[in-house]
Protein backbone atom coordinates (compact mmCIF):
# COMPACT_ATOMS: atom_id res chain seq x y z
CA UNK A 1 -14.68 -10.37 -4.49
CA UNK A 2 -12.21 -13.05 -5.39
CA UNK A 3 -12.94 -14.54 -1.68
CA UNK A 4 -16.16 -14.64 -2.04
CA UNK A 5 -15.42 -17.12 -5.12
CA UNK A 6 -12.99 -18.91 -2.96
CA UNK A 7 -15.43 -19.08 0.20
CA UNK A 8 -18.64 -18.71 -1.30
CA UNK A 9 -21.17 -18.09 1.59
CA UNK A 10 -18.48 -18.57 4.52
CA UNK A 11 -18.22 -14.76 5.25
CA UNK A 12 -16.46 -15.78 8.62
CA UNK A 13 -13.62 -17.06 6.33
CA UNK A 14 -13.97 -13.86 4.33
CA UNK A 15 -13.67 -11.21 6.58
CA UNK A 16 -10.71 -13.06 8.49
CA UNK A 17 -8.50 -13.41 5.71
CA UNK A 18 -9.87 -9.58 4.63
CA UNK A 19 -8.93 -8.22 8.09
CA UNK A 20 -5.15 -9.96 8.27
CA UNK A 21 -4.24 -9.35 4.88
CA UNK A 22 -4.92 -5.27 6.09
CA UNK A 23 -3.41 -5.82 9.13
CA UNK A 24 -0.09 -7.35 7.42
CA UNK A 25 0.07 -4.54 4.93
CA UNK A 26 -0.73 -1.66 7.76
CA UNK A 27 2.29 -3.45 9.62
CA UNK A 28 4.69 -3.48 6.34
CA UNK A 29 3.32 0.42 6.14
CA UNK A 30 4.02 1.79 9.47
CA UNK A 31 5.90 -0.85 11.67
CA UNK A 32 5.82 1.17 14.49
CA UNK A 33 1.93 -0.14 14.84
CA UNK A 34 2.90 -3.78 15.25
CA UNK A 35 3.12 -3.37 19.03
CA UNK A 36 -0.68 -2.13 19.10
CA UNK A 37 -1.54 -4.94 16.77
CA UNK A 38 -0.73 -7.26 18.49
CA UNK A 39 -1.93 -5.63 21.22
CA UNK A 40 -5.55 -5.95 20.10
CA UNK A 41 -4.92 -9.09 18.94
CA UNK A 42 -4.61 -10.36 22.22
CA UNK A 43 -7.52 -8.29 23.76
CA UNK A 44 -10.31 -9.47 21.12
CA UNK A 45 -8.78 -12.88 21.30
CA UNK A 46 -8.25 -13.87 25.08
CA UNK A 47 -11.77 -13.01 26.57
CA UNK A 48 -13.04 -15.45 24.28
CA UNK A 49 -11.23 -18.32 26.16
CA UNK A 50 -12.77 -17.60 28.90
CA UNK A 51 -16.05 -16.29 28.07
CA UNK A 52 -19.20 -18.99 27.35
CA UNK A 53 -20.39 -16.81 24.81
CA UNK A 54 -19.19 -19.08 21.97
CA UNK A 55 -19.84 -22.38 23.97
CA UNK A 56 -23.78 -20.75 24.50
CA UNK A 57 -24.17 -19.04 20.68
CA UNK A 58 -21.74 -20.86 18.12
CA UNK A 59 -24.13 -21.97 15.53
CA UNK A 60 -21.59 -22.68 12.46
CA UNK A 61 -20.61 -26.61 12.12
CA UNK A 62 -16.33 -26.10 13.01
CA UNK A 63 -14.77 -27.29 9.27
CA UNK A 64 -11.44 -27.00 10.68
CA UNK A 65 -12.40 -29.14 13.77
CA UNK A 66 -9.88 -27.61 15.98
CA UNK A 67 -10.27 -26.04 19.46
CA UNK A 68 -8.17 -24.07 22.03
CA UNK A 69 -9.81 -24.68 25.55
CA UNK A 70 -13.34 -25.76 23.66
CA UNK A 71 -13.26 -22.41 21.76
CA UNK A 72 -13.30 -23.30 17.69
CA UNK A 73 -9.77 -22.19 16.16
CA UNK A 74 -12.28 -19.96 13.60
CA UNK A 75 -13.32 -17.72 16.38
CA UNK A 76 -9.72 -17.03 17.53
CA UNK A 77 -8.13 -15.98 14.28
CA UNK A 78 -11.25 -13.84 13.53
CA UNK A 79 -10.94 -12.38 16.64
CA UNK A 80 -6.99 -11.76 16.35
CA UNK A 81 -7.78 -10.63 13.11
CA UNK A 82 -10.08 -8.34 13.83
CA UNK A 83 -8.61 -6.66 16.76
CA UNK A 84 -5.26 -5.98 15.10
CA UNK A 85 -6.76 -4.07 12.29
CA UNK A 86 -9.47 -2.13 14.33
CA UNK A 87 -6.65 -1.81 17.16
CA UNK A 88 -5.01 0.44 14.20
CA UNK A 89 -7.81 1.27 12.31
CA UNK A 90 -9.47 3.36 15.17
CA UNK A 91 -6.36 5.38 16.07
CA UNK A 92 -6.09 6.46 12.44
CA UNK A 93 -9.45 7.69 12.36
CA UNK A 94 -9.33 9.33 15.85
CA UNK A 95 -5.49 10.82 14.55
């Protein structure tokens, strides 16, 4: 709730911040998951500098106006983000 105050209709922003703050207290939990982490990290950030998936389908104006290789700096940290907790996230479901 309180980032939806703080990014009010920017669920991108949202769901980042929502994903690493889990992912840094999974990894101050249980450091022996870092290595996987950062694992997914990488896999669910990399393709994207290669793929023209965002240059063909990114709709959202880039507020940060930063790019790595054309891709907007958003997309990366949501993807890091995203693949560090799920990279965790599904092995504790699947025990």
């Amino acid at each position: 709730m309180a980032l939806e105050v703080w990014h009010s209709h920017k669920a991108m922003y949202n769901t980042t911040m929502a994903f690493a703050e889990g992912a840094v207290a999974i990894a101050s939990l249980r450091s022996d998951l870092v290595p996987p982490m950062l694992t997914g990290a990488l896999i669910f950030a990399v393709p994207l500098l290669y793929a023209e998936f965002v240059h063909r389908f990114y709709n959202m104006p880039n507020p940060l106006g930063s790019h790595v290789l054309g891709v907007p700096i958003e997309e990366l940290f949501f993807a890091a983000a995203d693949g560090a907790i799920w990279s965790v996230a599904c092995e504790g479901v699947q025990g």
